[in-house]
N, C-alpha and C. Protein backbone atom coordinates (compact mmCIF):
# COMPACT_ATOMS: atom_id res chain seq x y z
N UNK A 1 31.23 4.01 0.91
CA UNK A 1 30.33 4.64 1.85
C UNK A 1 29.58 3.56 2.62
N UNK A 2 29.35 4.03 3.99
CA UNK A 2 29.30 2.48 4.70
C UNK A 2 27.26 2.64 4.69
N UNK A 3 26.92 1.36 4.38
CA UNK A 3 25.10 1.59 4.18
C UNK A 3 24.81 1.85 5.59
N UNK A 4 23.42 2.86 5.58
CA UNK A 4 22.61 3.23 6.70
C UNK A 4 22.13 2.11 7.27
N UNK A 5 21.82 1.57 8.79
CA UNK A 5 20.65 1.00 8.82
C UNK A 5 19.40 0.95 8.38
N UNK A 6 18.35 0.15 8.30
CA UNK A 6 17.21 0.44 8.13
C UNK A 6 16.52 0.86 9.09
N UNK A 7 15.54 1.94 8.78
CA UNK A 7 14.66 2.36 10.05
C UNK A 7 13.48 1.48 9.98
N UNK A 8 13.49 1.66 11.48
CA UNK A 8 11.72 0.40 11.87
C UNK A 8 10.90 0.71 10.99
N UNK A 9 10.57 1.61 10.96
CA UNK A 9 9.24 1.75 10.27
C UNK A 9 9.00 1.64 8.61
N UNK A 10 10.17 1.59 8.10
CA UNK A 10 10.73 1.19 6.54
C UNK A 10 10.43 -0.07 6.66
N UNK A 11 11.21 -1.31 7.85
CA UNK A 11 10.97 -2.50 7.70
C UNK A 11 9.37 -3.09 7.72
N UNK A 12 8.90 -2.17 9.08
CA UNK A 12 6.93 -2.49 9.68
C UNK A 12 6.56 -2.24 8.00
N UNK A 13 6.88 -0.85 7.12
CA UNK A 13 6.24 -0.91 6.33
C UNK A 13 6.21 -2.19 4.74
N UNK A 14 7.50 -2.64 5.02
CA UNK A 14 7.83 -3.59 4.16
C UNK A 14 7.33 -4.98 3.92
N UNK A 15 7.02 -5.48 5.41
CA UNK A 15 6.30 -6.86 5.86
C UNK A 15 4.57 -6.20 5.59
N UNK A 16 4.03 -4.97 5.65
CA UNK A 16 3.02 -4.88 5.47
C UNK A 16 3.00 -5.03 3.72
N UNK A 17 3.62 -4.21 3.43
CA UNK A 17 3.80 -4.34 1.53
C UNK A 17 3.46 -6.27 1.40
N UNK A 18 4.29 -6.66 2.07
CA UNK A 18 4.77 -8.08 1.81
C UNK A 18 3.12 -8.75 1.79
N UNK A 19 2.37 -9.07 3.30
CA UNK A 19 1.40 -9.59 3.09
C UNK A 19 0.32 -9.22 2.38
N UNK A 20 -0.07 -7.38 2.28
CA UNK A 20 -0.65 -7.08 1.16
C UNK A 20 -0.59 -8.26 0.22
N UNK A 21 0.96 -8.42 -0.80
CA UNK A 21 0.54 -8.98 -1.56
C UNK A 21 0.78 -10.16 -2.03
N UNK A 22 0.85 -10.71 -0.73
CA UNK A 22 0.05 -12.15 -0.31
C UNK A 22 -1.11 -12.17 -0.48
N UNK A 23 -1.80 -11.85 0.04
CA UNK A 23 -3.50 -11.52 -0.12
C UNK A 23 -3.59 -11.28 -1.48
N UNK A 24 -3.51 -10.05 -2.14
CA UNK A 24 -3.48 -10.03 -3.82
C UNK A 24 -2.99 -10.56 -4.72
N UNK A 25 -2.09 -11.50 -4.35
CA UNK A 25 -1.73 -12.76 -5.33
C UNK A 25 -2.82 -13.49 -5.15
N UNK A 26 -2.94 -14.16 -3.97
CA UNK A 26 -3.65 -14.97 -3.62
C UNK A 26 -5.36 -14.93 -4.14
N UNK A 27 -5.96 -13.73 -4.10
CA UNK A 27 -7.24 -13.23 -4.04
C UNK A 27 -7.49 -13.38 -5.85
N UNK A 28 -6.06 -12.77 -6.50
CA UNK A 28 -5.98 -12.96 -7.77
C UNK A 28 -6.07 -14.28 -8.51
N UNK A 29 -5.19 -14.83 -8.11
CA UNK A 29 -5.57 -16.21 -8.56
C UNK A 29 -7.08 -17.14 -8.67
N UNK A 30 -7.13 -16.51 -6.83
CA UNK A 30 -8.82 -17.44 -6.69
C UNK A 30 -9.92 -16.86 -7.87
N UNK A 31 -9.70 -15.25 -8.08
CA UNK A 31 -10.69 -15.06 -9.21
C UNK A 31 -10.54 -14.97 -10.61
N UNK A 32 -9.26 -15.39 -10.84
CA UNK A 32 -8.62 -16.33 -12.23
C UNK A 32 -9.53 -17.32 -12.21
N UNK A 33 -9.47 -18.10 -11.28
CA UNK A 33 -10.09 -19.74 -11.71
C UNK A 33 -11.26 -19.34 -11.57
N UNK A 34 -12.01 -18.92 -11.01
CA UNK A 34 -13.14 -18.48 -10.31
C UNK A 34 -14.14 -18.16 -12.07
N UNK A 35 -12.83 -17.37 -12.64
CA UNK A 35 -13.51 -16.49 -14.19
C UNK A 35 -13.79 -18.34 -15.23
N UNK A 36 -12.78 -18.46 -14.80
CA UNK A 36 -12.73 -20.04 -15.65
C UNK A 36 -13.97 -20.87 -15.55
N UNK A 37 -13.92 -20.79 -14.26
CA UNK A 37 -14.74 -21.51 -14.04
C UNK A 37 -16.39 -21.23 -14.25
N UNK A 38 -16.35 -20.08 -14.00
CA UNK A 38 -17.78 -19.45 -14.66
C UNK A 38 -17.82 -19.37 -16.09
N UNK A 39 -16.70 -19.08 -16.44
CA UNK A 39 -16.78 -19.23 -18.28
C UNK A 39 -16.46 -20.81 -19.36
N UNK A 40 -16.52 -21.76 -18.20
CA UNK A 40 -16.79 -23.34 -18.74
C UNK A 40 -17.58 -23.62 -18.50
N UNK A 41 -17.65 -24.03 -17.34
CA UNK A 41 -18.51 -25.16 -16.38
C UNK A 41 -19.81 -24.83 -15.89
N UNK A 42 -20.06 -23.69 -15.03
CA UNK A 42 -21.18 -23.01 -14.75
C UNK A 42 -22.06 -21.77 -15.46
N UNK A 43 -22.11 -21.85 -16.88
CA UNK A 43 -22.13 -20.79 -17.55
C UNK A 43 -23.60 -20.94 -17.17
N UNK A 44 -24.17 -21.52 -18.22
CA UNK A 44 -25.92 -21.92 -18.08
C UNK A 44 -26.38 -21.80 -16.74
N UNK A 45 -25.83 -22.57 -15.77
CA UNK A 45 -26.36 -22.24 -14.46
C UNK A 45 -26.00 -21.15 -14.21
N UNK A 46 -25.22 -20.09 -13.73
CA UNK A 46 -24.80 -18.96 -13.05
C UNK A 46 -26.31 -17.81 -14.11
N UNK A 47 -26.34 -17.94 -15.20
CA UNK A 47 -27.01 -17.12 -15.34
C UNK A 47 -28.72 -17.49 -15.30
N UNK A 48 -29.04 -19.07 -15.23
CA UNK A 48 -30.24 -18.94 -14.52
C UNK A 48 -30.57 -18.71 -12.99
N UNK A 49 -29.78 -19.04 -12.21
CA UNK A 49 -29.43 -18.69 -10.70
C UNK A 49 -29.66 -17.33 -10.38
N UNK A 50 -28.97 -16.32 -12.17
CA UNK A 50 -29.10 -14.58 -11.32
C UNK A 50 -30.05 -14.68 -11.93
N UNK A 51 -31.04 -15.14 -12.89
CA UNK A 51 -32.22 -14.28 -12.95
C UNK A 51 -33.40 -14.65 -12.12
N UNK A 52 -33.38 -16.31 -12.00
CA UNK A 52 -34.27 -16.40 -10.40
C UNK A 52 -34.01 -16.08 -9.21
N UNK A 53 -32.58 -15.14 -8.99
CA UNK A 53 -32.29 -14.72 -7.93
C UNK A 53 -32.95 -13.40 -7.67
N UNK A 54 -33.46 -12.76 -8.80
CA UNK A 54 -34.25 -11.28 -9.29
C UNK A 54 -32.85 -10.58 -9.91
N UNK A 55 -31.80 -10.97 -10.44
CA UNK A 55 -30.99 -9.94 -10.73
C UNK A 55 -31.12 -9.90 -12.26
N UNK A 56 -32.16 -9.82 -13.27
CA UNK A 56 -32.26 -10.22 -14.48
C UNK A 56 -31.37 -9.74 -15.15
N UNK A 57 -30.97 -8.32 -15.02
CA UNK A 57 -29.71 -7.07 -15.58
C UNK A 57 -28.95 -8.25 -15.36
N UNK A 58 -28.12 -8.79 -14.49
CA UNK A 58 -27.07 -9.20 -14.38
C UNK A 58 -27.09 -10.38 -15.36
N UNK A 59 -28.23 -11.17 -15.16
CA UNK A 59 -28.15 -12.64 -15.88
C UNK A 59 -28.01 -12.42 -17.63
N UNK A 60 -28.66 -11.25 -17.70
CA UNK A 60 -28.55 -10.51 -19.38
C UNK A 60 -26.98 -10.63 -19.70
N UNK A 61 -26.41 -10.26 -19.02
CA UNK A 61 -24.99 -10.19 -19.42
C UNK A 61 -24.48 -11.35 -19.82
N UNK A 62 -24.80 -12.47 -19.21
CA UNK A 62 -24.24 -13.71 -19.73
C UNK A 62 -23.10 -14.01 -18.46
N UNK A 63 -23.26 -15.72 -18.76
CA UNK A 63 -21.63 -15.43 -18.03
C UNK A 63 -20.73 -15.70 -18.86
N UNK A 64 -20.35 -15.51 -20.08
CA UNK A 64 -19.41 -15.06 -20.61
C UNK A 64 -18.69 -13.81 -20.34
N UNK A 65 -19.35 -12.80 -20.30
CA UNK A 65 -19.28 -11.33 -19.64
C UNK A 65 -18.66 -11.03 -18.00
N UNK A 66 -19.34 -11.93 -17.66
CA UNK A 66 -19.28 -11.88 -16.07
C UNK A 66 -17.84 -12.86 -15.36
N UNK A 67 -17.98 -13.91 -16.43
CA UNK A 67 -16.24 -14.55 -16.56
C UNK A 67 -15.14 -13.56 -16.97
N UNK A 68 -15.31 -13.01 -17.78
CA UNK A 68 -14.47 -11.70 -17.81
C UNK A 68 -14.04 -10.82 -17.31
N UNK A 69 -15.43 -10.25 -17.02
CA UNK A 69 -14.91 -9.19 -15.82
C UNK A 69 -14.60 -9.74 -14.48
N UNK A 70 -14.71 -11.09 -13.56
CA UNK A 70 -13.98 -11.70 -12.67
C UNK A 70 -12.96 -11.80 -13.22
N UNK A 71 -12.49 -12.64 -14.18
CA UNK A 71 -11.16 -12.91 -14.86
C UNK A 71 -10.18 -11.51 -14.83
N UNK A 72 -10.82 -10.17 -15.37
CA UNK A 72 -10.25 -9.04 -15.46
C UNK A 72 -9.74 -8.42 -13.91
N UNK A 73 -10.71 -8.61 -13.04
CA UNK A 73 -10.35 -8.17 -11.42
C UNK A 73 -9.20 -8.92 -10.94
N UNK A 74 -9.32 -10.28 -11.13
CA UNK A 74 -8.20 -11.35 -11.00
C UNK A 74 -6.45 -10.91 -11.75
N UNK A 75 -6.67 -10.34 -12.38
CA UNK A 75 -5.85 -9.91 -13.24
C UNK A 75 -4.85 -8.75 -12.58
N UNK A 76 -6.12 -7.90 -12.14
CA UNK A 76 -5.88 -6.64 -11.56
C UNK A 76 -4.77 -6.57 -10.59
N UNK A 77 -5.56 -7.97 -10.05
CA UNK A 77 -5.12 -7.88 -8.71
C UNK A 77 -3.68 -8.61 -8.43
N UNK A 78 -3.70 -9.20 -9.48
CA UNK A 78 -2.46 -10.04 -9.77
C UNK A 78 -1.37 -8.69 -9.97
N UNK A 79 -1.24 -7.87 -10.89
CA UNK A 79 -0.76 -7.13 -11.10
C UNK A 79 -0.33 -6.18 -9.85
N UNK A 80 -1.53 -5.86 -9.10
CA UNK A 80 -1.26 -5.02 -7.77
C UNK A 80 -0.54 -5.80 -6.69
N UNK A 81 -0.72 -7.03 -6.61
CA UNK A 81 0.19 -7.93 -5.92
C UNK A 81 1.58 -8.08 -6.38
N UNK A 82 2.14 -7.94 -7.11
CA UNK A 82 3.29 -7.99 -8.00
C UNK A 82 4.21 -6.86 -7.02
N UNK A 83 3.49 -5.53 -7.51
CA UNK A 83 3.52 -4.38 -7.23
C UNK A 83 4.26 -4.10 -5.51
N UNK A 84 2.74 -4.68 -4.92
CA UNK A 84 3.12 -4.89 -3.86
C UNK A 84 4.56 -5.60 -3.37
N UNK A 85 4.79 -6.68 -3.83
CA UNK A 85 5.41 -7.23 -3.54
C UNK A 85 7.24 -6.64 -3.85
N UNK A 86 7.12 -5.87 -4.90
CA UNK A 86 7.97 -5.45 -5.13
C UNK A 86 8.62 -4.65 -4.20
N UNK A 87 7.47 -3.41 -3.73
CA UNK A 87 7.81 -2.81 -2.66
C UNK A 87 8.29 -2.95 -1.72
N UNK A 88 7.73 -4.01 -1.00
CA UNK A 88 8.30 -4.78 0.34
C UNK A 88 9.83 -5.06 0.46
N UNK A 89 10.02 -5.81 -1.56
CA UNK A 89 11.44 -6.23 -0.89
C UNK A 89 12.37 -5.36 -1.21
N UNK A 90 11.86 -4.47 -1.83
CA UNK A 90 12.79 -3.04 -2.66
C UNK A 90 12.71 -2.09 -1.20
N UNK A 91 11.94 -2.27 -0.06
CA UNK A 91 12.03 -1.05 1.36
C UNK A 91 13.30 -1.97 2.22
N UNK A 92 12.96 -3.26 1.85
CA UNK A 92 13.83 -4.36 3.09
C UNK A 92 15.71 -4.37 2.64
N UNK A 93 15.48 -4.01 1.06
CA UNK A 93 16.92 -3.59 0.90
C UNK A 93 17.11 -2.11 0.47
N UNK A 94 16.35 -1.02 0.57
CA UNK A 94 16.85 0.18 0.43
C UNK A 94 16.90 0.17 -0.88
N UNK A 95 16.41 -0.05 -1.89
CA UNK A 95 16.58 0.55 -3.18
C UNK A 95 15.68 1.91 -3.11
N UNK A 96 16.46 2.42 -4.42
CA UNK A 96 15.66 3.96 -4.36
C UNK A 96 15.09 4.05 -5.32
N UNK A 97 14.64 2.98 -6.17
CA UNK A 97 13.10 2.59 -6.93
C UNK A 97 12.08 2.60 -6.08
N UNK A 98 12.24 1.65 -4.92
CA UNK A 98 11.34 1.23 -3.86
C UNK A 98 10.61 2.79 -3.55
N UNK A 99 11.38 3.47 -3.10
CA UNK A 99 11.33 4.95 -2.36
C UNK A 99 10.45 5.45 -3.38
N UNK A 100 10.28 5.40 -4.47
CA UNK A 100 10.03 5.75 -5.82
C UNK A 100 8.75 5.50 -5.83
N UNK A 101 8.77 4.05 -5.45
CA UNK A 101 7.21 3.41 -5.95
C UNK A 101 6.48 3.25 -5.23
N UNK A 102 6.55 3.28 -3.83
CA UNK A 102 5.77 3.61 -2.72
C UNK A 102 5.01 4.97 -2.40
N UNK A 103 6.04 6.09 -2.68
CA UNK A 103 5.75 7.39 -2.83
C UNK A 103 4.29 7.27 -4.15
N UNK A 104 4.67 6.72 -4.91
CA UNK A 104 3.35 6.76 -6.41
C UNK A 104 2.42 5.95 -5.41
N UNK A 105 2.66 5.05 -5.21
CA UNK A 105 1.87 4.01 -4.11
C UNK A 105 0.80 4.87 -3.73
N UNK A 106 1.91 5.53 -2.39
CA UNK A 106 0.50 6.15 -1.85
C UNK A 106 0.15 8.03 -2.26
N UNK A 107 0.56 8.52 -3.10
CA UNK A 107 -0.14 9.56 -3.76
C UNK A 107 -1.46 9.02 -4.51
N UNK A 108 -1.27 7.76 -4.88
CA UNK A 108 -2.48 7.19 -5.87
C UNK A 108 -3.17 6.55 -5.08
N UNK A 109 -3.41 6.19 -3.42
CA UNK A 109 -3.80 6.04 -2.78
C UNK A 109 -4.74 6.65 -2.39
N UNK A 110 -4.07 7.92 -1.96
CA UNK A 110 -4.77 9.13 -1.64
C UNK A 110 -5.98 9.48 -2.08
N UNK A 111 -4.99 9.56 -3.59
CA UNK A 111 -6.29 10.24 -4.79
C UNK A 111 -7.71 9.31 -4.60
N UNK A 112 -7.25 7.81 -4.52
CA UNK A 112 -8.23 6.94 -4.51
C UNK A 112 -9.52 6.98 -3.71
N UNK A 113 -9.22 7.46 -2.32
CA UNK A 113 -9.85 7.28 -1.36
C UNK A 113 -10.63 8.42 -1.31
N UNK A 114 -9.46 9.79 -1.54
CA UNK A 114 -10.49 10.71 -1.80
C UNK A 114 -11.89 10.46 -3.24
N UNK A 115 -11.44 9.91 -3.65
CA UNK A 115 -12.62 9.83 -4.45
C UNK A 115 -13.29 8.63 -3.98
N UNK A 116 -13.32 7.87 -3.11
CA UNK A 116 -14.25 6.96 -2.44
C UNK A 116 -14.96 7.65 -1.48
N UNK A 117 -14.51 9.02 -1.12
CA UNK A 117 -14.83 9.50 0.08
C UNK A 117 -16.24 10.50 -0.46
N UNK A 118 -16.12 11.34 -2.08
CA UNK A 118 -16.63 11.73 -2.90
C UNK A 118 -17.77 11.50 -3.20
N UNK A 119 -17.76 10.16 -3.50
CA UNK A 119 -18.65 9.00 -3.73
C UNK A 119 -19.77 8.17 -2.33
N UNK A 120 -19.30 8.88 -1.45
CA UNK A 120 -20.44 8.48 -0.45
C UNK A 120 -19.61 7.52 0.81
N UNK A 121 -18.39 7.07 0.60
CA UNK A 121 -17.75 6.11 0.89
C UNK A 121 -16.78 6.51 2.38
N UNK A 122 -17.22 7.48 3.29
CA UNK A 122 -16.82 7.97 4.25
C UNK A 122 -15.66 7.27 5.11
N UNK A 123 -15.69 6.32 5.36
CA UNK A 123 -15.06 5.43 5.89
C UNK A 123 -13.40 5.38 4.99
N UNK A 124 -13.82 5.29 3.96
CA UNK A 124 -12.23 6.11 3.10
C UNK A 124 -11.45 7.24 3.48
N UNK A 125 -11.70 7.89 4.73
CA UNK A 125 -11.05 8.95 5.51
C UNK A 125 -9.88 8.08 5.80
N UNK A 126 -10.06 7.00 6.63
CA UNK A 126 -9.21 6.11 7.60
C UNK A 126 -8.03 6.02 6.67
N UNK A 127 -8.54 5.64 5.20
CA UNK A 127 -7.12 5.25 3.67
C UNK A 127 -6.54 6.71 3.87
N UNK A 128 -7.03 7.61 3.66
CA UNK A 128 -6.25 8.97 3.38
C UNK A 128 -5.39 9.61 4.34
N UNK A 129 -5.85 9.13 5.61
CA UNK A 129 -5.07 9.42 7.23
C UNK A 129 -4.04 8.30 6.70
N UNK A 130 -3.95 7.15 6.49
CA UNK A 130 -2.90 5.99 6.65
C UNK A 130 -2.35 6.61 5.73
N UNK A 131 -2.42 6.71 4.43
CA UNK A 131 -1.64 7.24 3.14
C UNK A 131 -0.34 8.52 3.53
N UNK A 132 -1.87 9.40 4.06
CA UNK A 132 -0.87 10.73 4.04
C UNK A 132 0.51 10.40 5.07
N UNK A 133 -0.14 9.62 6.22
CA UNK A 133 1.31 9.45 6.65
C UNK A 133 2.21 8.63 6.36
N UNK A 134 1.77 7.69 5.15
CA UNK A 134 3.23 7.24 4.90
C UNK A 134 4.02 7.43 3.88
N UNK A 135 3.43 8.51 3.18
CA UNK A 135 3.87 9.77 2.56
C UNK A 135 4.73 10.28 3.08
N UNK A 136 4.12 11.14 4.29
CA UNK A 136 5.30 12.27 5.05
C UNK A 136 6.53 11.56 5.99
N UNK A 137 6.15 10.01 6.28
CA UNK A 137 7.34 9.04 6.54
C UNK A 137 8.50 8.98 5.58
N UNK A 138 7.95 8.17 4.61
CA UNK A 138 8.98 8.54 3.54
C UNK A 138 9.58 9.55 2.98
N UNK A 139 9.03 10.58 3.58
CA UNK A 139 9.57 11.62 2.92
C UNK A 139 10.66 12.38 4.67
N UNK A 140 10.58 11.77 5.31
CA UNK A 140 11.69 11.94 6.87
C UNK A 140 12.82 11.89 6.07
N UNK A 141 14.21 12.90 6.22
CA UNK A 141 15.50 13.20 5.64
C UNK A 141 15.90 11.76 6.03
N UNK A 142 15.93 10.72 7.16
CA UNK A 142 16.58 9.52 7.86
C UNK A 142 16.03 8.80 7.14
N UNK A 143 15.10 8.71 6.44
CA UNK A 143 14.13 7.73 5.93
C UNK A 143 14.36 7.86 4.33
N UNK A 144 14.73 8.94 3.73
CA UNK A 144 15.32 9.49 2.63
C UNK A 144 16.73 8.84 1.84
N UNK A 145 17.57 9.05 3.48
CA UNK A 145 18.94 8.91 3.21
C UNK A 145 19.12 7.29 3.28
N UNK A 146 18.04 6.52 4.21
CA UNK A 146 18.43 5.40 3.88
C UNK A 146 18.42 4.53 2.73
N UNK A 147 17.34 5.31 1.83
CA UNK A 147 17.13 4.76 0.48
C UNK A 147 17.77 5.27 -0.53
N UNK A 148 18.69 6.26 -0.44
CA UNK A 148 19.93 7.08 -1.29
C UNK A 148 19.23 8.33 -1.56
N UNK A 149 18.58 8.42 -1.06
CA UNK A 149 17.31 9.88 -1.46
C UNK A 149 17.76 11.44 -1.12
N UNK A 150 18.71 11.21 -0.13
CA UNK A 150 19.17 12.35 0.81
C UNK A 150 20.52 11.78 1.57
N UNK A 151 20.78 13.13 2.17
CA UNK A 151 22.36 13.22 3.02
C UNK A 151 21.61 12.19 4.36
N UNK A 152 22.64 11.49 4.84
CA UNK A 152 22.55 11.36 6.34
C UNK A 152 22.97 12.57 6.55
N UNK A 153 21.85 12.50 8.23
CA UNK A 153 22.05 13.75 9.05
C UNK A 153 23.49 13.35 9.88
N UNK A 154 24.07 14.20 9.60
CA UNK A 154 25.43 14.04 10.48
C UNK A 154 25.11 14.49 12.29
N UNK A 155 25.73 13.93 12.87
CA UNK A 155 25.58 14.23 14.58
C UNK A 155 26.89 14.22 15.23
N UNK A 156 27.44 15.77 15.74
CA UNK A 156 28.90 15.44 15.92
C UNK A 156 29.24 14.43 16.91
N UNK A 157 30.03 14.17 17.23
CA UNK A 157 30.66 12.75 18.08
C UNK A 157 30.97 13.62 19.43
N UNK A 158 31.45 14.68 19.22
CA UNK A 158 31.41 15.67 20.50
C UNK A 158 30.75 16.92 20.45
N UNK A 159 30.79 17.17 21.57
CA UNK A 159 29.66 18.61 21.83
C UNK A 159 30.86 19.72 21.14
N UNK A 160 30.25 20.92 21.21
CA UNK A 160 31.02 21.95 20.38
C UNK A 160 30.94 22.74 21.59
N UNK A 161 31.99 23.37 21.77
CA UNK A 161 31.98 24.15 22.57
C UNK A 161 32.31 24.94 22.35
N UNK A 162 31.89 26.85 22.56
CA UNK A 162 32.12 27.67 22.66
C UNK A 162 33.21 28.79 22.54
């Protein structure tokens, strides 16, 4: 069976997957070291800094605590970059994992924003408009079939006549 092309907007969406998680590798790492570094080197200082900064709650925690939970976001994000990344190159060759995990992608997107939106966070409309449509993209029969999801739409080669 001869493979579909890819449609534009599979690829636009793939290079976006891609730098996503560029950025979330990247962002991950910096607050890997970032945790390290608050949990060696700057411990004593970081937490006299927050409590003469007025944040005493915070400085209570320690930065042991506070290395952690950077360390833990770093983590996160490492993981969501992965993710990302997967996507990108799983849309650029048509696997139908990709199709798979983009679809979870952005249903959990959705959910997300709506609950940012819940939360006071209005501006999370803009995530749920982008989401939903690249939801109902992926879910186009052409956009389907290129990832093994569905039939190509057949188009006869001649008109039918009567």
């Amino acid at each position: 069976m001869q493979k579909l092309s890819r449609p534009t907007g599979v690829t636009i969406l793939a290079i976006l997957a891609i730098l996503v998680a560029i950025f979330l590798l990247f962002s991950g790492a910096v607050l890997i070291g970032l945790g390290l570094v608050i949990g060696t080197y700057a411990a004593s200082q970081i937490t006299s800094a927050l409590a003469g900064a007025g944040y005493p709650g915070l400085a209570s925690l320690g930065a042991g605590t506070i290395a952690a939970i950077v360390t833990a976001f770093g983590a996160i994000f490492l993981i969501l970059g992965l993710l990302d990344l997967a996507v990108g190159v799983g849309f650029l060759g048509g696997k139908g994992w990709a199709w798979t995990l983009g679809m979870i992608v952005s249903v959990i997107n959705i959910v997300w924003n709506i609950l940012q939106i819940a939360f006071g966070s209005y501006s999370s409309a803009f995530g749920v408009i982008i989401f939903v449509i690249v939801a109902y993209y992926l879910t186009r029969p052409h956009v389907k079939a290129f990832f093994g999801r569905g039939t190509p739409m057949m188009r006869p080669s001649t008109p039918v006549k009567p």
